[in-house]
C-alpha atoms as a PDB file:
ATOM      1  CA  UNK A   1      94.067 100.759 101.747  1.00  0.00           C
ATOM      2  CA  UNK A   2      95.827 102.124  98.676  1.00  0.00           C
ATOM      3  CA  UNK A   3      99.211 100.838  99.398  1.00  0.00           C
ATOM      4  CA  UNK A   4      97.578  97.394 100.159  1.00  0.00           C
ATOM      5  CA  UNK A   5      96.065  97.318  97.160  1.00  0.00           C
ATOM      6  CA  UNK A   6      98.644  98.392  95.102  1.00  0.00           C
ATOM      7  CA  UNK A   7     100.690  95.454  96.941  1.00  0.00           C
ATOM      8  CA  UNK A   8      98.496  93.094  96.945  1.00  0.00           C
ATOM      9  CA  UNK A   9      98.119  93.291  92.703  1.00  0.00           C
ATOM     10  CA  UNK A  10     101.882  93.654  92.607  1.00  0.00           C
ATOM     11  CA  UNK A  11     101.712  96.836  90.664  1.00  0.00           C
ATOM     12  CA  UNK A  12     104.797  97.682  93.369  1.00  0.00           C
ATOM     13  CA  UNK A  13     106.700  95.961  95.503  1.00  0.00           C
ATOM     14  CA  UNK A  14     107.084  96.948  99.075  1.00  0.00           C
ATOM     15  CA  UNK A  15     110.902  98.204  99.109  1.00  0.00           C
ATOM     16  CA  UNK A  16     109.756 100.809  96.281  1.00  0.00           C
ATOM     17  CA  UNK A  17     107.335 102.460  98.863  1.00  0.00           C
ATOM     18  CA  UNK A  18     107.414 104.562 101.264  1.00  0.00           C
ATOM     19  CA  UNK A  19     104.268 106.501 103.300  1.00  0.00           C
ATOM     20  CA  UNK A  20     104.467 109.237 105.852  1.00  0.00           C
ATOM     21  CA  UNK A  21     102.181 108.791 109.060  1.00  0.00           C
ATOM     22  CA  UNK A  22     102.581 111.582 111.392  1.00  0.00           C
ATOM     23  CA  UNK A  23     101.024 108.958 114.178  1.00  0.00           C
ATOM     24  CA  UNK A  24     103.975 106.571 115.539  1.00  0.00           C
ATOM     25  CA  UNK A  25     101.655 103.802 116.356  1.00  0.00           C
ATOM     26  CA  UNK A  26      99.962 104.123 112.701  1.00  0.00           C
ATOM     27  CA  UNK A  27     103.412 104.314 111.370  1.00  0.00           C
ATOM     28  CA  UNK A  28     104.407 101.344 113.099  1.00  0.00           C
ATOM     29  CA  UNK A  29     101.049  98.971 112.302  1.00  0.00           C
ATOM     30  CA  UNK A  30     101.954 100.439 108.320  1.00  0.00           C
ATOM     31  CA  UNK A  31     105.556  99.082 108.353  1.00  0.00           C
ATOM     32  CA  UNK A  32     104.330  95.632 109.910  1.00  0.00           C
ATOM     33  CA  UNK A  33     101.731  95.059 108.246  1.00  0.00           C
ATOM     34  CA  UNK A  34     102.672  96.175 104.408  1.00  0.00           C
ATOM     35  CA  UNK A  35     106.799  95.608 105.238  1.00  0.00           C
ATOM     36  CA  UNK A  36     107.132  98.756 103.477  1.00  0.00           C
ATOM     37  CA  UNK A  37     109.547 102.238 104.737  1.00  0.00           C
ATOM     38  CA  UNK A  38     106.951 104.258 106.430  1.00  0.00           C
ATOM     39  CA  UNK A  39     108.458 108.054 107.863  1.00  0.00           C
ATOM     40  CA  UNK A  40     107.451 110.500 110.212  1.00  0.00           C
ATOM     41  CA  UNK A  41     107.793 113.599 108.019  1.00  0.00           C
ATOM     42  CA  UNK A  42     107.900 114.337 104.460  1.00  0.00           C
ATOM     43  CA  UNK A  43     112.244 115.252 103.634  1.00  0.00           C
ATOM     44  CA  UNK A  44     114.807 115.177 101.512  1.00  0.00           C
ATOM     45  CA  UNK A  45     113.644 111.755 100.416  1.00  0.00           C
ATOM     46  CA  UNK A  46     111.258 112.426  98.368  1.00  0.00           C
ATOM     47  CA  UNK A  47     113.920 113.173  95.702  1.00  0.00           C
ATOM     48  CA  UNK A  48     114.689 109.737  95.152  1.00  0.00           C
ATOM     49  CA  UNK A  49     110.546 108.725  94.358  1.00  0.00           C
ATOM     50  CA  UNK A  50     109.284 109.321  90.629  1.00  0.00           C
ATOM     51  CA  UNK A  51     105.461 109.156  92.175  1.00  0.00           C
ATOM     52  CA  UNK A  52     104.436 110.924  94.917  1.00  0.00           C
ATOM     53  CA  UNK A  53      99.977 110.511  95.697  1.00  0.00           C
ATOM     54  CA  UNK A  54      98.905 112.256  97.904  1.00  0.00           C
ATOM     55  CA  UNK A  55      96.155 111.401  99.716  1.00  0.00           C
ATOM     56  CA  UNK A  56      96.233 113.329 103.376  1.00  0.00           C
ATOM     57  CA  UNK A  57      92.937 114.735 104.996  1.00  0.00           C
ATOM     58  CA  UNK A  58      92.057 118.387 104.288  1.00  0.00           C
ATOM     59  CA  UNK A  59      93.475 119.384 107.864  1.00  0.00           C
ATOM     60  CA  UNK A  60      96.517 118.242 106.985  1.00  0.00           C
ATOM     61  CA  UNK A  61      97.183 119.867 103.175  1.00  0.00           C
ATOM     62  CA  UNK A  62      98.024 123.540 104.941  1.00  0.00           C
ATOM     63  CA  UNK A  63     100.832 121.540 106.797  1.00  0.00           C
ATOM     64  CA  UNK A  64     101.968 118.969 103.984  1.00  0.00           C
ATOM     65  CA  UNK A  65     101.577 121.322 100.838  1.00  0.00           C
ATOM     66  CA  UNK A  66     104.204 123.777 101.625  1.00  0.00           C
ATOM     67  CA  UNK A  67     106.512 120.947 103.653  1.00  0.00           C
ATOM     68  CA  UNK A  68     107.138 118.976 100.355  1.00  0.00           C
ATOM     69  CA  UNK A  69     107.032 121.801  97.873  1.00  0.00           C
ATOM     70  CA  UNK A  70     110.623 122.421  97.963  1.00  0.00           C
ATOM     71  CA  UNK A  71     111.560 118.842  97.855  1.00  0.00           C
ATOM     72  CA  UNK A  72     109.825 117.955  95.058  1.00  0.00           C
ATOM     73  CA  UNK A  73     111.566 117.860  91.108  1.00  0.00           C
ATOM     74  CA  UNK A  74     110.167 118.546  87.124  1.00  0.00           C
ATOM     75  CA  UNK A  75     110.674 114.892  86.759  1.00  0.00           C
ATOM     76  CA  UNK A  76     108.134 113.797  89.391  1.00  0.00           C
ATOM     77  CA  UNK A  77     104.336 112.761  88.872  1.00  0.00           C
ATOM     78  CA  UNK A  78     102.277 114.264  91.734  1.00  0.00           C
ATOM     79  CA  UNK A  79      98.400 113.100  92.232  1.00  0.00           C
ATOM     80  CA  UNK A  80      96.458 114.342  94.402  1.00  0.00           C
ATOM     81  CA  UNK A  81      93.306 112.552  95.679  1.00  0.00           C
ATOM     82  CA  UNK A  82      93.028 114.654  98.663  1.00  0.00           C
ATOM     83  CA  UNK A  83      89.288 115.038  99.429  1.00  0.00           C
ATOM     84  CA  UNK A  84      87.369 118.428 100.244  1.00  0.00           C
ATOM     85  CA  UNK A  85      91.245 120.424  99.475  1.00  0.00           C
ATOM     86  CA  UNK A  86      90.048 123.452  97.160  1.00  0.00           C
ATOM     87  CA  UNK A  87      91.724 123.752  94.168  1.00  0.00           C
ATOM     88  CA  UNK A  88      92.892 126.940  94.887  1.00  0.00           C
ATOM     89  CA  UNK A  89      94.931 125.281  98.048  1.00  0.00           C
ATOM     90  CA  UNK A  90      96.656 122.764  95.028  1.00  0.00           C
ATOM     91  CA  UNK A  91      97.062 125.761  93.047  1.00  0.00           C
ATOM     92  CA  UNK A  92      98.968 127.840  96.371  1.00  0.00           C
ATOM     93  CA  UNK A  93     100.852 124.360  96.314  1.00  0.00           C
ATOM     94  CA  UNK A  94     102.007 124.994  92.690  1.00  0.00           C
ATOM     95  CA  UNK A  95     103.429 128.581  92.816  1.00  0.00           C
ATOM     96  CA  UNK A  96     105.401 127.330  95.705  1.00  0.00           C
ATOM     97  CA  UNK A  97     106.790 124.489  93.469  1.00  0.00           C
ATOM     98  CA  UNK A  98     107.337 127.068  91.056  1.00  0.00           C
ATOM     99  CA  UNK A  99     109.004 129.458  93.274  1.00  0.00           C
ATOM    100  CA  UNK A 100     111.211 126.804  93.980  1.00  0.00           C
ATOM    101  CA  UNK A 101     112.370 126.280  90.525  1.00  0.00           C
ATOM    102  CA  UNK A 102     113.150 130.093  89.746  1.00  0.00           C
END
């Protein structure tokens, strides 16, 4: 609904998004329906996005957190609007950023 919207009000344009859907039918509905990249995982291509929101259910954050810590950069904006994640799981997500950088 977020990447619609932010479609839809052409605040971006489709080739300068990409989602990750774990679900290959979800992924595939996504990429039809919003003509946008959508991947299975989150890699190495996260380096080339200045925005990353996150926005994954809390059963998912133990799994995503630490996957895209060490592909993410000082230059990129993160936000979070994952509901019912702790702020002590974002935080866990930060020293492994950190870690990353020393």
């Amino acid at each position: 609904a977020i990447a619609q919207a932010l479609i839809n009000n052409q605040t971006i344009v489709p080739s300068e998004l990409i989602l990750v859907e774990i679900d290959e039918a979800k992924r595939y509905e996504l990429n039809q329906s919003l003509n946008c990249k959508v991947e299975k995982s989150n890699g190495s291509f996260l380096k080339d996005y200045d925005i990353l929101l996150l926005a994954v259910k809390p059963q998912e954050s133990s799994t995503i957190l630490p996957e895209i810590a060490s592909h993410l950069w000082e230059h990129q904006l993160v936000i979070s609007i994952m509901a019912g994640v702790k702020i002590e799981k974002k935080i866990d997500f930060e020293k492994l950023y950190n870690q990353k950088l020393s």
